[in-house]
PDB file of N, CA and C in Angstrom:
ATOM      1  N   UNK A   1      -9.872  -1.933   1.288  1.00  0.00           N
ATOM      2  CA  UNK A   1     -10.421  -1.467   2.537  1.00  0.00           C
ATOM      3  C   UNK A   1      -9.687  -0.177   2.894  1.00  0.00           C
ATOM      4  N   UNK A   2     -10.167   0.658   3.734  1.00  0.00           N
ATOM      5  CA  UNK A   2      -9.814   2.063   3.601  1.00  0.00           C
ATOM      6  C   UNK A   2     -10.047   2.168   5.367  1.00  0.00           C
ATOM      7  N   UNK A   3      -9.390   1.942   6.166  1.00  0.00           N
ATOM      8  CA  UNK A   3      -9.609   2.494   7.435  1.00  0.00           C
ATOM      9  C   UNK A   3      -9.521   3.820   7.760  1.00  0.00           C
ATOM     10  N   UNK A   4      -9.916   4.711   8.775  1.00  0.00           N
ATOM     11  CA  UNK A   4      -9.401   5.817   8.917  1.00  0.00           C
ATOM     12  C   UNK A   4      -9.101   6.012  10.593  1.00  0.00           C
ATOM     13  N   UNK A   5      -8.135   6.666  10.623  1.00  0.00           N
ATOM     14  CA  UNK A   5      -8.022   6.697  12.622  1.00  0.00           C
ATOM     15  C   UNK A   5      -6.933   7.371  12.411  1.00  0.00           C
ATOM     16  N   UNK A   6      -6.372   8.135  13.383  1.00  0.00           N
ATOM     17  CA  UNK A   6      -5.233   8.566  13.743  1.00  0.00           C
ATOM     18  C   UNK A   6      -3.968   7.821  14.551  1.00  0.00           C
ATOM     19  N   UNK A   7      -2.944   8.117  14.009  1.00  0.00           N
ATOM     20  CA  UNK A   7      -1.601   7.640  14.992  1.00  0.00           C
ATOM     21  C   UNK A   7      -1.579   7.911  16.359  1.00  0.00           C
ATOM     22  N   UNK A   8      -1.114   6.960  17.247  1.00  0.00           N
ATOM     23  CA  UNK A   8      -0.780   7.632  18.416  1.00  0.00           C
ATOM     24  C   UNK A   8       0.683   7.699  18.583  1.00  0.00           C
ATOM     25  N   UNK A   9       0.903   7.989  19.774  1.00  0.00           N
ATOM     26  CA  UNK A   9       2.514   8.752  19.881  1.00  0.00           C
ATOM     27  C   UNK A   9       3.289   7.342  19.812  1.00  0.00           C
ATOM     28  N   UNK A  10       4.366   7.690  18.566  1.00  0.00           N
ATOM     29  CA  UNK A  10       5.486   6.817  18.845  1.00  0.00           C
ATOM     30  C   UNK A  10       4.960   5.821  18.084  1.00  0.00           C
ATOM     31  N   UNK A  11       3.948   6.100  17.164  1.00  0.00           N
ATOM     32  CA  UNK A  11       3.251   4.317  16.540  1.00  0.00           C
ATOM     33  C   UNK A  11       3.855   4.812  15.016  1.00  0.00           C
ATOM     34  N   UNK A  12       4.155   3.896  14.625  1.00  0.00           N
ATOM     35  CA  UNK A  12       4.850   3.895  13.339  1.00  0.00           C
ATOM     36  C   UNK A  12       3.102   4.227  12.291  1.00  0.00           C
ATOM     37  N   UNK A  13       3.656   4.298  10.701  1.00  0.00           N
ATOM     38  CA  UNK A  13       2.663   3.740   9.881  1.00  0.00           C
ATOM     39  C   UNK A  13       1.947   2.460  10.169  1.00  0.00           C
ATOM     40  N   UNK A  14       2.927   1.670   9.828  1.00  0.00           N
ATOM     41  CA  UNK A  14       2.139   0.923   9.857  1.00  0.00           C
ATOM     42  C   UNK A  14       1.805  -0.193  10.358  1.00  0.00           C
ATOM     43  N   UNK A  15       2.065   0.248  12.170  1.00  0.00           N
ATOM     44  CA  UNK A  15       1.288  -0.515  13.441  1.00  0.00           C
ATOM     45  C   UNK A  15      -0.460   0.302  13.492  1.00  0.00           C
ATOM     46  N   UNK A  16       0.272   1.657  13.050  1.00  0.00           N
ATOM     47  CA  UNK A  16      -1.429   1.922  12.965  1.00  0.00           C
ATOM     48  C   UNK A  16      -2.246   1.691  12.440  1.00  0.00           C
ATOM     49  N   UNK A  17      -2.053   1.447  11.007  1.00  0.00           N
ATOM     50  CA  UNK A  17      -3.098   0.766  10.550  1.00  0.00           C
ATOM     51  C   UNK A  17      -3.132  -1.097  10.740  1.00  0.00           C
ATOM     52  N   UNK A  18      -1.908  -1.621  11.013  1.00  0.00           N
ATOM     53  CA  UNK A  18      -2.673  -2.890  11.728  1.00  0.00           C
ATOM     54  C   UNK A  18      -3.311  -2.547  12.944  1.00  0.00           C
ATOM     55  N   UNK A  19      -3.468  -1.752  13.862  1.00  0.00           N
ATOM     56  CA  UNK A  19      -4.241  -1.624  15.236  1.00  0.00           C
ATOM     57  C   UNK A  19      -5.782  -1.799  14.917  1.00  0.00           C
ATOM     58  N   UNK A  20      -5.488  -0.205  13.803  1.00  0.00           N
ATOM     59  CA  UNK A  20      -6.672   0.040  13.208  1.00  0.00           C
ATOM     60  C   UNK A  20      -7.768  -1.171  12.291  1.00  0.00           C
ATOM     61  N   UNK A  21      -7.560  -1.932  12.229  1.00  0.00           N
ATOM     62  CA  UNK A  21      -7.787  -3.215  11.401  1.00  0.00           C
ATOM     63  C   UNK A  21      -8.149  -3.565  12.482  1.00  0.00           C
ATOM     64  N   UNK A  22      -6.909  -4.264  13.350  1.00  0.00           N
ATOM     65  CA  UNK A  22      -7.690  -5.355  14.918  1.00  0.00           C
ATOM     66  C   UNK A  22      -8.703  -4.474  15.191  1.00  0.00           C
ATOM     67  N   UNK A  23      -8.734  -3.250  15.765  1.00  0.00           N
ATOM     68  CA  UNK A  23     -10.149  -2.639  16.157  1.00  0.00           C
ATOM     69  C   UNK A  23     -11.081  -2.857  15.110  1.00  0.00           C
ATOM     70  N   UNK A  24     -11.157  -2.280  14.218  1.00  0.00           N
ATOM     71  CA  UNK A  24     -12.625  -2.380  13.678  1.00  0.00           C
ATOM     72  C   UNK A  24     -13.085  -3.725  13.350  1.00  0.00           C
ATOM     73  N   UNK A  25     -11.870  -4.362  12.459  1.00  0.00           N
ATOM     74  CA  UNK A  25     -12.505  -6.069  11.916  1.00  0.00           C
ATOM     75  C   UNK A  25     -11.310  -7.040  12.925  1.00  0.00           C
ATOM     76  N   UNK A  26     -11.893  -7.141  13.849  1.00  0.00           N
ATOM     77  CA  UNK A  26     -10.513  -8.284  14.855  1.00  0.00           C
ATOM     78  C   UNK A  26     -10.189  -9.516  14.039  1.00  0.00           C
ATOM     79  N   UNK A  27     -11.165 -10.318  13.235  1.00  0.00           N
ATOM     80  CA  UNK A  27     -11.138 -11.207  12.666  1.00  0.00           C
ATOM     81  C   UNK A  27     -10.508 -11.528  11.653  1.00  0.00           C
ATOM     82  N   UNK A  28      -9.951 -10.226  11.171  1.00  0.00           N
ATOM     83  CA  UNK A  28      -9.236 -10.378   9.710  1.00  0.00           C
ATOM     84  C   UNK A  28      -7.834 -10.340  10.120  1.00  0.00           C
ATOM     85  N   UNK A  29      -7.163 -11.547   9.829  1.00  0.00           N
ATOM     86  CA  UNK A  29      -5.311 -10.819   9.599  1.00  0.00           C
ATOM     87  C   UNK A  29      -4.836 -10.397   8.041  1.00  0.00           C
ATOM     88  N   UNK A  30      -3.996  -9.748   8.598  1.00  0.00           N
ATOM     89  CA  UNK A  30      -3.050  -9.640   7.144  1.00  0.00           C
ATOM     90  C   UNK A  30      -1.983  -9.867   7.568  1.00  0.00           C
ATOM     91  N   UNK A  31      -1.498  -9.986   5.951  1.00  0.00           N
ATOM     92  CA  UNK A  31       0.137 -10.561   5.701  1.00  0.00           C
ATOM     93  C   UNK A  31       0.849  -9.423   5.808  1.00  0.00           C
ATOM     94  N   UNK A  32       1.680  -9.674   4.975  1.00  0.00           N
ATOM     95  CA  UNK A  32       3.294  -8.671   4.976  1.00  0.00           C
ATOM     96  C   UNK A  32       2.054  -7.244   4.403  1.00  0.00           C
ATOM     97  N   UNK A  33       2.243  -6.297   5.185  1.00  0.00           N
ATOM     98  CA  UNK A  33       1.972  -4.859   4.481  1.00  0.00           C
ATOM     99  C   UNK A  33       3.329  -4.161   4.086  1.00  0.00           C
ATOM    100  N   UNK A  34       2.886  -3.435   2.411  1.00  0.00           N
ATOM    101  CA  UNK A  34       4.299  -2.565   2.451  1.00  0.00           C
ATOM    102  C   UNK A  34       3.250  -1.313   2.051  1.00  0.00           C
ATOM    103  N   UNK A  35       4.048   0.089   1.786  1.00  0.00           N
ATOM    104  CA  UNK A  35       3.803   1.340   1.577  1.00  0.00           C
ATOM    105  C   UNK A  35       3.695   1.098  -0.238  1.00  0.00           C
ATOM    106  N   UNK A  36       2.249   1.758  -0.644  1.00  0.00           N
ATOM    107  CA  UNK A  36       1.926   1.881  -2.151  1.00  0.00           C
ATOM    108  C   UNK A  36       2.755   2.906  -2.582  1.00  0.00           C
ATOM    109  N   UNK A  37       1.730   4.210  -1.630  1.00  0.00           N
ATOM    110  CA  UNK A  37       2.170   5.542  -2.101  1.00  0.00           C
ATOM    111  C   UNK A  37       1.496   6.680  -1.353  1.00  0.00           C
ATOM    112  N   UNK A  38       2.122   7.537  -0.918  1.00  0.00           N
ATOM    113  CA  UNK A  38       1.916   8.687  -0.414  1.00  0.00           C
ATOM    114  C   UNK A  38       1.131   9.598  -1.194  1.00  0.00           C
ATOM    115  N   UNK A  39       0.091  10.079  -0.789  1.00  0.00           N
ATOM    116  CA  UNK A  39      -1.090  11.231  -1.538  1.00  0.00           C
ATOM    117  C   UNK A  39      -1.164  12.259  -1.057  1.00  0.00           C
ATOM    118  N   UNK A  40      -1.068  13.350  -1.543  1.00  0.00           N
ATOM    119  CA  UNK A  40      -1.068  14.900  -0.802  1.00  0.00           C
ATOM    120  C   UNK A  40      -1.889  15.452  -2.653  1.00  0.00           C
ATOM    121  N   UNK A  41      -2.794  15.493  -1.924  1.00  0.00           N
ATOM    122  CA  UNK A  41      -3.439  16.662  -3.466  1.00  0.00           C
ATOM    123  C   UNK A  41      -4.564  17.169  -2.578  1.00  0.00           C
ATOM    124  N   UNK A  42      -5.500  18.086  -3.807  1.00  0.00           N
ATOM    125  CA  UNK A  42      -6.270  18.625  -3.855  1.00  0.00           C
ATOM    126  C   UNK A  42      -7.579  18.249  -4.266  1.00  0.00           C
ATOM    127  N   UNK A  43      -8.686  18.043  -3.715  1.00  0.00           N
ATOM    128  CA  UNK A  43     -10.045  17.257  -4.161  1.00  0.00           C
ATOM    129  C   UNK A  43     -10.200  18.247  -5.167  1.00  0.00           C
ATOM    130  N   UNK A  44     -10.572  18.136  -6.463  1.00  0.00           N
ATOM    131  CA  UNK A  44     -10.501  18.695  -7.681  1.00  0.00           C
ATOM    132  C   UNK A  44     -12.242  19.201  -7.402  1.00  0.00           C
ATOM    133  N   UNK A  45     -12.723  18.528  -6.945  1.00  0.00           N
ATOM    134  CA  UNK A  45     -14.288  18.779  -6.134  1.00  0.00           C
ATOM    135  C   UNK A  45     -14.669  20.464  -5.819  1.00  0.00           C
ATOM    136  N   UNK A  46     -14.142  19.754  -4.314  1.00  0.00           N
ATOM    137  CA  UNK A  46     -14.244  20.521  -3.000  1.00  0.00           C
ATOM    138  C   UNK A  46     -12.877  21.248  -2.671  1.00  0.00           C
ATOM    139  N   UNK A  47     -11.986  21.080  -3.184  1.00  0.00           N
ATOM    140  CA  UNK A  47     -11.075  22.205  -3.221  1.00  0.00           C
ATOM    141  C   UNK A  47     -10.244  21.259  -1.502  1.00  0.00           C
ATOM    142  N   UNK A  48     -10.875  20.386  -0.677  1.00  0.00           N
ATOM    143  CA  UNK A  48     -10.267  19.700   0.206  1.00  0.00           C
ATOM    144  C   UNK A  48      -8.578  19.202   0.326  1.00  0.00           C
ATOM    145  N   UNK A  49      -8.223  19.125   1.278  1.00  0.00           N
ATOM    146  CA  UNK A  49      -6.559  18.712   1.059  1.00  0.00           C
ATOM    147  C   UNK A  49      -6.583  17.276   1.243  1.00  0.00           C
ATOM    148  N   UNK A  50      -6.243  16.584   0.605  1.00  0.00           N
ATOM    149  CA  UNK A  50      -6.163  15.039   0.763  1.00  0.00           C
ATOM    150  C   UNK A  50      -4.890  14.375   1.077  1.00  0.00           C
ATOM    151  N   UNK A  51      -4.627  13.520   2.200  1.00  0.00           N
ATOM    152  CA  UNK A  51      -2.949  13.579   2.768  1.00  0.00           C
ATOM    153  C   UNK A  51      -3.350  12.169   3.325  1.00  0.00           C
ATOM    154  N   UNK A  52      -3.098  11.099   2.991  1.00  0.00           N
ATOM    155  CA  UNK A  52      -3.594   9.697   3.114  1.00  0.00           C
ATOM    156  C   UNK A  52      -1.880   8.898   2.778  1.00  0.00           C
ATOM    157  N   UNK A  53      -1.605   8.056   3.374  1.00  0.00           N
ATOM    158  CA  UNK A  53      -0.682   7.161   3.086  1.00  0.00           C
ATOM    159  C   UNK A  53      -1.175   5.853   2.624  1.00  0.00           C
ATOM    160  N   UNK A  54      -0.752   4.898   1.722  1.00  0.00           N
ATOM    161  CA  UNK A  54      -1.509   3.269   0.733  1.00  0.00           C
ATOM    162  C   UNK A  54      -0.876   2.321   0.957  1.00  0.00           C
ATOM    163  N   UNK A  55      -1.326   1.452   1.764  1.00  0.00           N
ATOM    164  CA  UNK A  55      -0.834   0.484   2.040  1.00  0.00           C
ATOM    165  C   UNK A  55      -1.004  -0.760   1.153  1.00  0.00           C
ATOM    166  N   UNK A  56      -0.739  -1.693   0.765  1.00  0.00           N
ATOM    167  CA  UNK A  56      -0.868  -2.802   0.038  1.00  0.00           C
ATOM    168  C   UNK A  56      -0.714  -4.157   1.006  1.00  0.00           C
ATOM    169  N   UNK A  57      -1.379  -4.727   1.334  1.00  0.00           N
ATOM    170  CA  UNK A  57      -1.148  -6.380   2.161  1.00  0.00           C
ATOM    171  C   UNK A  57      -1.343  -7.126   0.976  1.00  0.00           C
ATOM    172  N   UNK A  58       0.044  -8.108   1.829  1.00  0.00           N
ATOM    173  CA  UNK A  58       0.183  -9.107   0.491  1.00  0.00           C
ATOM    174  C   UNK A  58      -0.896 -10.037   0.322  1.00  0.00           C
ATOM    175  N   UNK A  59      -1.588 -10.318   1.662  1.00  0.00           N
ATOM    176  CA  UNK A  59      -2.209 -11.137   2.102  1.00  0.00           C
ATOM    177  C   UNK A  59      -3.449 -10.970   3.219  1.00  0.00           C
ATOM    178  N   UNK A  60      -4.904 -11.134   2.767  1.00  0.00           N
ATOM    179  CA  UNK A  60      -5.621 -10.888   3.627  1.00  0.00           C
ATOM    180  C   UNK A  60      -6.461 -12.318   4.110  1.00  0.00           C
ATOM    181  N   UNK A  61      -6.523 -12.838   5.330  1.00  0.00           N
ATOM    182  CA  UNK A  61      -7.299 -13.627   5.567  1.00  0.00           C
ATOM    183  C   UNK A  61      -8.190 -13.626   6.918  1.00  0.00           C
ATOM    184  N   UNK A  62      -9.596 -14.420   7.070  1.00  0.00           N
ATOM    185  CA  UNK A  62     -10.327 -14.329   8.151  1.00  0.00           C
ATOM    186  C   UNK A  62     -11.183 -13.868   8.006  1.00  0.00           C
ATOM    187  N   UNK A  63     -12.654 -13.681   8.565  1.00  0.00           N
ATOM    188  CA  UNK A  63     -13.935 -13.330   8.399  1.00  0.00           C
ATOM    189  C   UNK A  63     -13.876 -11.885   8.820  1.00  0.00           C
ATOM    190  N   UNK A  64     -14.864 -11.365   7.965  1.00  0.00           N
ATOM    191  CA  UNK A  64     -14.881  -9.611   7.906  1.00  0.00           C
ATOM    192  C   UNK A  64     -16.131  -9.695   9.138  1.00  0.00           C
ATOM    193  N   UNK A  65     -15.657  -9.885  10.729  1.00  0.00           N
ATOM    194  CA  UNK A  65     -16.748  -9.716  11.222  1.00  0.00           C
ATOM    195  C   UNK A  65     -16.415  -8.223  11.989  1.00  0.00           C
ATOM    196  N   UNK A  66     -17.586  -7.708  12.122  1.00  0.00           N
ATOM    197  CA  UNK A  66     -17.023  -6.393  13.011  1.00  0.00           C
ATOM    198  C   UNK A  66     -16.955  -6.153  14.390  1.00  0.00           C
ATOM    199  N   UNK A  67     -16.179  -5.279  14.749  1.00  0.00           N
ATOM    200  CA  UNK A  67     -15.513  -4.963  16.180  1.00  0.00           C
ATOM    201  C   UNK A  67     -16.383  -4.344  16.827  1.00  0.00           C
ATOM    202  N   UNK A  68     -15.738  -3.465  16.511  1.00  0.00           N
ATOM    203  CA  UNK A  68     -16.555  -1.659  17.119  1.00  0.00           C
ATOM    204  C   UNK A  68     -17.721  -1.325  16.263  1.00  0.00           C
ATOM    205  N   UNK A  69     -19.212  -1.274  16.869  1.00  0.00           N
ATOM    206  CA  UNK A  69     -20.115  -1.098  15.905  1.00  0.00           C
ATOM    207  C   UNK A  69     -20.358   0.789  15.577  1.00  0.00           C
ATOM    208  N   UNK A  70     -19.490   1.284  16.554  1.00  0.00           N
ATOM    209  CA  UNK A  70     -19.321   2.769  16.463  1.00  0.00           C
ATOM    210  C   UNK A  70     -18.257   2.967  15.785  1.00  0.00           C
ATOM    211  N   UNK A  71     -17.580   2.384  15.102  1.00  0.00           N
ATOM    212  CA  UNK A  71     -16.685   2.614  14.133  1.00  0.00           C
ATOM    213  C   UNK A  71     -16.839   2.201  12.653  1.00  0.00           C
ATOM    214  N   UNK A  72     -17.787   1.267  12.642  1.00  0.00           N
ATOM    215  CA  UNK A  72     -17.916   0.766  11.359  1.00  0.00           C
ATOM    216  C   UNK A  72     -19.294  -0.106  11.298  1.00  0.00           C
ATOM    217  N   UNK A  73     -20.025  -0.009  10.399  1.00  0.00           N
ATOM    218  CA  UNK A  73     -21.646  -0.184  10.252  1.00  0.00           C
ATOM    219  C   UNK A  73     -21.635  -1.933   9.550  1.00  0.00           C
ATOM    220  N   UNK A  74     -20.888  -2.051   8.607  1.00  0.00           N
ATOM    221  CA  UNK A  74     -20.803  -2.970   7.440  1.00  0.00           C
ATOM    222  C   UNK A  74     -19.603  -3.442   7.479  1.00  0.00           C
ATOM    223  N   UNK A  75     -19.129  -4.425   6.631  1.00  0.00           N
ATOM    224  CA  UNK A  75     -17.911  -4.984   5.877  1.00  0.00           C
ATOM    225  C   UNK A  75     -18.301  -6.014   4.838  1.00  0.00           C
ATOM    226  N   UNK A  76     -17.926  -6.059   3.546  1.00  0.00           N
ATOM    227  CA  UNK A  76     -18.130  -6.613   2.727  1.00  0.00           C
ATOM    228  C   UNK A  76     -16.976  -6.672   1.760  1.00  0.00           C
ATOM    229  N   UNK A  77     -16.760  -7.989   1.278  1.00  0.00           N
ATOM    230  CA  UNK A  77     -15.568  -7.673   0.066  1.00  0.00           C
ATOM    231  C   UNK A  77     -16.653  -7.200  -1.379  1.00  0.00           C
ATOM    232  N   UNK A  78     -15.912  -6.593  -1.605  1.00  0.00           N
ATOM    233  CA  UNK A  78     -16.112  -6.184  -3.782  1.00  0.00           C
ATOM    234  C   UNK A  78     -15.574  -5.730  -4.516  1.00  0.00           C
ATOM    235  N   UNK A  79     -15.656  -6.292  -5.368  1.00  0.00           N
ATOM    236  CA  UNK A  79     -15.221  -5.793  -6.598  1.00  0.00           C
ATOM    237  C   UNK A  79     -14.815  -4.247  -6.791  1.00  0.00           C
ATOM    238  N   UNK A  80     -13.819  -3.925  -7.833  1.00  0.00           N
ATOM    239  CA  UNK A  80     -13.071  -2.633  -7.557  1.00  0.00           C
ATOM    240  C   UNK A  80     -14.195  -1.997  -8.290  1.00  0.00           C
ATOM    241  N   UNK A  81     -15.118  -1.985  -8.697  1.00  0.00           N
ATOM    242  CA  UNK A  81     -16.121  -0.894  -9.574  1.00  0.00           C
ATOM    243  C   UNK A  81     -17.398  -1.358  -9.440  1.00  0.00           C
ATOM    244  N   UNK A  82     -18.279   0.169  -9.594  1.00  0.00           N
ATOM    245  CA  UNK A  82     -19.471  -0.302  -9.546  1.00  0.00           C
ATOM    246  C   UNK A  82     -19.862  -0.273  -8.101  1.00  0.00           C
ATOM    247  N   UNK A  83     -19.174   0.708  -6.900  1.00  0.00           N
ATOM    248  CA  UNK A  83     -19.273   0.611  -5.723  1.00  0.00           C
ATOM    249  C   UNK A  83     -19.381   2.260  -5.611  1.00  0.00           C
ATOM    250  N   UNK A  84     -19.705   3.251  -4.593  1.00  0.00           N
ATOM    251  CA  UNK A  84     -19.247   4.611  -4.274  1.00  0.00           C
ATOM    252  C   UNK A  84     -18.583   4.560  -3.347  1.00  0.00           C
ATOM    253  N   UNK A  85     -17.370   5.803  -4.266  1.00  0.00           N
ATOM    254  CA  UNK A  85     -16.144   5.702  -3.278  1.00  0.00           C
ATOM    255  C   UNK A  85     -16.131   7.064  -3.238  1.00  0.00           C
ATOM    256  N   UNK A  86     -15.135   7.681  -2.117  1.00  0.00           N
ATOM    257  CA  UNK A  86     -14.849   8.810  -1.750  1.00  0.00           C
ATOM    258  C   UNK A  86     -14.041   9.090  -2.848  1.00  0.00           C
ATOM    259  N   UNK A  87     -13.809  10.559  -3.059  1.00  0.00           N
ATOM    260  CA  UNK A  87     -12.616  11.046  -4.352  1.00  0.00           C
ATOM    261  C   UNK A  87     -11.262  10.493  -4.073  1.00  0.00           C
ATOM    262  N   UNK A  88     -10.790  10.142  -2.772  1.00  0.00           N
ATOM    263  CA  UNK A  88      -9.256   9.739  -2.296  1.00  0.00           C
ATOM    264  C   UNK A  88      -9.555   8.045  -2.559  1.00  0.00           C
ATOM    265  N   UNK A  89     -10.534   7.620  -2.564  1.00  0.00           N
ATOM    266  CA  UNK A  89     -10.920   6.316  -2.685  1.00  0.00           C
ATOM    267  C   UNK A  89     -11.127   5.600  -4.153  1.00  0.00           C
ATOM    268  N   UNK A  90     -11.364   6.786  -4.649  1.00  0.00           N
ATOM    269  CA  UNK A  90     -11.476   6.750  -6.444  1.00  0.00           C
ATOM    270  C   UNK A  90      -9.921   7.004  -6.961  1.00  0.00           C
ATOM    271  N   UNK A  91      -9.544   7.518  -6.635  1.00  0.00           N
ATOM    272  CA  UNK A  91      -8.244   7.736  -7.249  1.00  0.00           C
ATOM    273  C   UNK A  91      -7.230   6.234  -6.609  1.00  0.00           C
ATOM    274  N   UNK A  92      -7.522   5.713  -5.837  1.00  0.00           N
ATOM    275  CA  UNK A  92      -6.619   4.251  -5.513  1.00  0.00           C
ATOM    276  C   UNK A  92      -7.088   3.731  -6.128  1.00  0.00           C
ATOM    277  N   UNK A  93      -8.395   3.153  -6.382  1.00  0.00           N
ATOM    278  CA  UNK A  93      -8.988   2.488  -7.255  1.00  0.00           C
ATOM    279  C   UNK A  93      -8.447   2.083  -8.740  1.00  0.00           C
ATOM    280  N   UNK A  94      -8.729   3.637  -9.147  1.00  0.00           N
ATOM    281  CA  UNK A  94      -8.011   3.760 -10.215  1.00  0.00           C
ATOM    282  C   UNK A  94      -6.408   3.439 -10.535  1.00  0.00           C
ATOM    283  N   UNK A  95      -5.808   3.979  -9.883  1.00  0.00           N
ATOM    284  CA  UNK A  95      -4.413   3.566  -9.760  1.00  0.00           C
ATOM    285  C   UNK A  95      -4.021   1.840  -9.751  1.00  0.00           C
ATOM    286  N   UNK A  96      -4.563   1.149  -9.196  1.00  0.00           N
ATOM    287  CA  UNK A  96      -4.715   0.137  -8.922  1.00  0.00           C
ATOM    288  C   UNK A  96      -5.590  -0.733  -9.885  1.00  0.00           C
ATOM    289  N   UNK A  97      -6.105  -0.691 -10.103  1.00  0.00           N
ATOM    290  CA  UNK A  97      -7.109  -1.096 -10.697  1.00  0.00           C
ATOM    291  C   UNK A  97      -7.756  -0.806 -12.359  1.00  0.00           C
ATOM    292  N   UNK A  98      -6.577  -0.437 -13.366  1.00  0.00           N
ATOM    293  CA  UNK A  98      -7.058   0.650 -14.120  1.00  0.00           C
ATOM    294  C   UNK A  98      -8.777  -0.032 -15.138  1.00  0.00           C
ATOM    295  N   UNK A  99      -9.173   1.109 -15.860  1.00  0.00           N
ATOM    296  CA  UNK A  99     -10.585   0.483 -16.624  1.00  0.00           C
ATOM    297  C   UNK A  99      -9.077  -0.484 -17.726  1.00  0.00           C
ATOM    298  N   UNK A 100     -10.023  -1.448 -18.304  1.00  0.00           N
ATOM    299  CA  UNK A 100      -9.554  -2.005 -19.863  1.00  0.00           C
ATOM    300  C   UNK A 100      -9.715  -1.645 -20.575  1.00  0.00           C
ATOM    301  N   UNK A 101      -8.547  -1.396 -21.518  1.00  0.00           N
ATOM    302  CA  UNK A 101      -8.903  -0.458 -22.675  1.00  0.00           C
ATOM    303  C   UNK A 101      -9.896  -1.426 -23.815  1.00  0.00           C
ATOM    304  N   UNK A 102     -10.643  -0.798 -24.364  1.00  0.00           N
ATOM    305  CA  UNK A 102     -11.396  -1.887 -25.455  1.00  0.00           C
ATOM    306  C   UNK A 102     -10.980  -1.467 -26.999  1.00  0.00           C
ATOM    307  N   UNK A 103     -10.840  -3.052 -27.218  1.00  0.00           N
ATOM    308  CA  UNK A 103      -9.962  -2.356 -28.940  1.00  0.00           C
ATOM    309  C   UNK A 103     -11.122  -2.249 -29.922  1.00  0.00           C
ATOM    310  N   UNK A 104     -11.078  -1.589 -30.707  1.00  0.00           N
ATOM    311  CA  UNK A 104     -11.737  -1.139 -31.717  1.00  0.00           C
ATOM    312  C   UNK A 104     -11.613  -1.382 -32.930  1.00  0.00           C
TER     313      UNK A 104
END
């Protein structure tokens, strides 16, 4: 899941993205979150600056129902492929998730 929102003053990482979570899906908790990895590149695309911090929860539980219908349309779990993702969204994926190599 990929939230997006801004910090407010004095909010750490990562109260914001639990806030950001209670707002859009109230229903879902998570467990222990720690920091994946910090991203600062260049959309190889669009030439865009990409500056995103990755969170990992150890633990997600509760119904993906939604909050704010002006914040978010859908929620669905799936599978890491076979979905469209943004280029910052493709590259976690990947990282995470790599293809299997097939032996030959």
């Amino acid at each position: 899941m990929f939230p997006g929102g801004r910090k407010r003053a004095r909010e750490s990482d990562k109260d914001c993205l639990r806030r950001e979570i209670r707002e859009e899906l109230p229903k879902l908790k998570l467990g222990r979150i720690s920091l994946w990895k910090e991203v600062t590149a260049r959309n190889k695309r669009s030439g865009r600056k990409m500056s995103d911090a990755i969170f990992i929860a150890k633990t997600a539980k509760g119904r993906l129902a939604i909050g704010d219908k002006k914040e978010i349309d859908r929620a669905a779990w799936q599978k890491p492929r076979g979905i469209r993702l943004t280029p910052t969204s493709r590259y976690i994926r990947d990282r995470l998730f790599p293809r299997k190599q097939r032996r030959r």
